[in-house]
C-alpha atoms as a PDB file:
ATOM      1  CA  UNK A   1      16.543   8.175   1.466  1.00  0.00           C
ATOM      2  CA  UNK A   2      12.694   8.354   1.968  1.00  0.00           C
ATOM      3  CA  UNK A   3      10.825   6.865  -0.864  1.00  0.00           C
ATOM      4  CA  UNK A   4       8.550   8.823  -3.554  1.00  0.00           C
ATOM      5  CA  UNK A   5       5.666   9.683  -2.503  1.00  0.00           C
ATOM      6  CA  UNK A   6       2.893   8.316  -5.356  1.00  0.00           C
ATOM      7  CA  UNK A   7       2.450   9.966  -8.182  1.00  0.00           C
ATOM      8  CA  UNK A   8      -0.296  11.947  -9.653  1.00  0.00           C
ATOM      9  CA  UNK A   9      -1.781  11.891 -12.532  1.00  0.00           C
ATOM     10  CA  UNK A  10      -0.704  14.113 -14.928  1.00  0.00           C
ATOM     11  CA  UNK A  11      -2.971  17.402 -15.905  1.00  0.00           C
ATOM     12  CA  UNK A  12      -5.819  15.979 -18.168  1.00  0.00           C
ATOM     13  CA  UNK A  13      -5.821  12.204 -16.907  1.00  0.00           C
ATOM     14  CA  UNK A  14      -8.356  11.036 -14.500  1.00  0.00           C
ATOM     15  CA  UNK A  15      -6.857   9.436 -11.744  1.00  0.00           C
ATOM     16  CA  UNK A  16      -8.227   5.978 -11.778  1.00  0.00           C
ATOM     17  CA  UNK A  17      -7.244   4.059  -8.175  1.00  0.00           C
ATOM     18  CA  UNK A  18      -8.155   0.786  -9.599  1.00  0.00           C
ATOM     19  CA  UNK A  19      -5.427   0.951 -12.716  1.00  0.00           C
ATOM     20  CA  UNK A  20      -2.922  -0.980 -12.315  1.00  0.00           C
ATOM     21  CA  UNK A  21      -0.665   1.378 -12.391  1.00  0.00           C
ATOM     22  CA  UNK A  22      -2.060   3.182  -9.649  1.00  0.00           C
ATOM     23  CA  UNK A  23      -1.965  -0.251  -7.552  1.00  0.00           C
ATOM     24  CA  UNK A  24       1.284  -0.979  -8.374  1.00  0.00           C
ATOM     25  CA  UNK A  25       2.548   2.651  -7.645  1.00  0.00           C
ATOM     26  CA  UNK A  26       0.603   2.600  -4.051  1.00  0.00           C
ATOM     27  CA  UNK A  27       1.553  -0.657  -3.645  1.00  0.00           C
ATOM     28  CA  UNK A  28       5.619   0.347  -3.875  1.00  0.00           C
ATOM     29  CA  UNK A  29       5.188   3.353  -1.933  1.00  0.00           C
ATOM     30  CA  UNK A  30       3.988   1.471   1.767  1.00  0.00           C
ATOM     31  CA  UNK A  31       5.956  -1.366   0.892  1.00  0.00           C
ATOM     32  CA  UNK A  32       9.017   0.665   0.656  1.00  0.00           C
ATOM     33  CA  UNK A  33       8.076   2.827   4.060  1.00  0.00           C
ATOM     34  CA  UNK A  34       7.144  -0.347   5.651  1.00  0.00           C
ATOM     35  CA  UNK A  35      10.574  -2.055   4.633  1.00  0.00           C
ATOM     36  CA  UNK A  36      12.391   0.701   5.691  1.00  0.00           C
ATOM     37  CA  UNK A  37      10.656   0.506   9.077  1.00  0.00           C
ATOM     38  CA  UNK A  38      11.603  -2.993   9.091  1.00  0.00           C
ATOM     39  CA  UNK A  39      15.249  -2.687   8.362  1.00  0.00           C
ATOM     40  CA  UNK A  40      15.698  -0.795  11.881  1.00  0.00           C
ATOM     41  CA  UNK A  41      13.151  -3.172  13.805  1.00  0.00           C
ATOM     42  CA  UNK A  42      14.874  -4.479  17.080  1.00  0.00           C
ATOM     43  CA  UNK A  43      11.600  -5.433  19.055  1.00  0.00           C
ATOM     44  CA  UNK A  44      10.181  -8.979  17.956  1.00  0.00           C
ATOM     45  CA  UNK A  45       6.728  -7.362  18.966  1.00  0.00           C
ATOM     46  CA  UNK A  46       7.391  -4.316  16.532  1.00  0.00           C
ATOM     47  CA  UNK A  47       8.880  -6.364  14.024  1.00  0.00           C
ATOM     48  CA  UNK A  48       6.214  -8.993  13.555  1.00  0.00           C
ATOM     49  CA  UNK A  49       3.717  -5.706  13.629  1.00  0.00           C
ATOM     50  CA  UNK A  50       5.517  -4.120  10.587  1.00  0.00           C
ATOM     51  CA  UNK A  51       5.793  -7.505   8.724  1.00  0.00           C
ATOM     52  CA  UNK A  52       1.885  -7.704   9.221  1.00  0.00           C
ATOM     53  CA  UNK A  53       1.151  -4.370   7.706  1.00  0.00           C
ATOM     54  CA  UNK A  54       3.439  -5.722   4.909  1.00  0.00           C
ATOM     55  CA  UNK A  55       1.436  -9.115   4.685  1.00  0.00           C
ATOM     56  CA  UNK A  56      -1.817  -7.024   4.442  1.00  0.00           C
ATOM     57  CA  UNK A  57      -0.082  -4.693   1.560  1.00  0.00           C
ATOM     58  CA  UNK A  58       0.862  -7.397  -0.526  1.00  0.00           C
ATOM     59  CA  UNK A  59      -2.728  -8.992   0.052  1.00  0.00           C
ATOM     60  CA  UNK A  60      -4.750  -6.046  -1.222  1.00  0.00           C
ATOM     61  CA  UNK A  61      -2.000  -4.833  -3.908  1.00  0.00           C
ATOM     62  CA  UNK A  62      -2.399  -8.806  -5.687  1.00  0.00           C
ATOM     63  CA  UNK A  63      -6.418  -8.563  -5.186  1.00  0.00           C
ATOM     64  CA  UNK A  64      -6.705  -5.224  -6.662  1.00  0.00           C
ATOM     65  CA  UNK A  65      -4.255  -6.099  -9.673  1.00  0.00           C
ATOM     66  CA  UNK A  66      -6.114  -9.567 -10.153  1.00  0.00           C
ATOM     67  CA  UNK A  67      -9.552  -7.592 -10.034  1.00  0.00           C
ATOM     68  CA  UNK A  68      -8.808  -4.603 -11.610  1.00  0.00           C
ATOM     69  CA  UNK A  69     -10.861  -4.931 -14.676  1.00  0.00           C
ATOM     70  CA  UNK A  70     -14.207  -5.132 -12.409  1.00  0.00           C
ATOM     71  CA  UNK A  71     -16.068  -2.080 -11.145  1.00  0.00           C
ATOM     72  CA  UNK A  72     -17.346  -3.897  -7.422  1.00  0.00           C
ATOM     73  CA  UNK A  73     -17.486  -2.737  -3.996  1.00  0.00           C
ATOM     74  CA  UNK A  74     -14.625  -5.094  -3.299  1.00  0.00           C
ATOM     75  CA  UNK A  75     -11.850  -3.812  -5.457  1.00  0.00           C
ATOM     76  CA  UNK A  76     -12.791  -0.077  -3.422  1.00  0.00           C
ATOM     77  CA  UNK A  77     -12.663  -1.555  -0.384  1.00  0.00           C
ATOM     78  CA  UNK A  78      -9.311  -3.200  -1.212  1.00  0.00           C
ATOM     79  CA  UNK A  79      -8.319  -0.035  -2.917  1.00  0.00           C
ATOM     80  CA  UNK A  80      -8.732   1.874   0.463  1.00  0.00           C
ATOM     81  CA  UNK A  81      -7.475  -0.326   2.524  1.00  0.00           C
ATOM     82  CA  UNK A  82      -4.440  -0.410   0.795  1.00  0.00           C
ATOM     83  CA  UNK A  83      -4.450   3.751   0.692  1.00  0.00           C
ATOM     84  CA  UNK A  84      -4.941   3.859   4.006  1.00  0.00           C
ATOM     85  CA  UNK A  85      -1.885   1.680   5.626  1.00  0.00           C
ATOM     86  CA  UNK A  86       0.112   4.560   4.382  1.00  0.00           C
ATOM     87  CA  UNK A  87      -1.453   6.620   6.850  1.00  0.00           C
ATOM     88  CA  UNK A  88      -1.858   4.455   9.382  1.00  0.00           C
ATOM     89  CA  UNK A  89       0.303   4.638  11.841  1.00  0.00           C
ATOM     90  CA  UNK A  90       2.239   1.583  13.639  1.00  0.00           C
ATOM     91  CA  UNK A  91       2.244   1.630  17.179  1.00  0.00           C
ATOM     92  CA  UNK A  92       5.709   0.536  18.807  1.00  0.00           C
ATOM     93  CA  UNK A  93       5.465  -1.655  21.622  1.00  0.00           C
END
């Protein structure tokens, strides 16, 4: 079963990327595609790739939920890295 893609916000509510909800919903979505990924993993080379997207998830997901309060350049740079390991793709050895 794939897993749900993130949701949007609903008709009359900004969408805010540094809520916490937000985070925690982005966070859920890679780390569910990246688990999956993991769970049929036979090359050590592909596994420890996956596991390292995973690291760098969890990374920006805690810094974004731990600095979510502050409007700085970090939290979007965090925010989009975090966005964008859903689109990046893994290479396979």
């Amino acid at each position: 079963m794939p897993p749900e893609p993130p949701v949007q916000p609903s008709a009359g509510q900004p969408f805010d990327p540094a809520s916490p909800r937000e985070i925690r919903q982005q966070y859920k979505f890679v780390s569910n595609l990246l688990r999956e990924e993991l769970t049929t993993a036979e090359a050590p080379a592909w596994r420890q790739q996956v596991l390292d997207h995973l690291e760098l998830a969890s990374f920006s997901a805690g810094y974004l939920l731990a600095a979510a309060d502050r409007d700085t350049v970090q939290v979007a740079t965090a925010s989009h890295n975090l966005a964008a390991l859903a689109l990046t793709p893994l290479r396979r050895p």
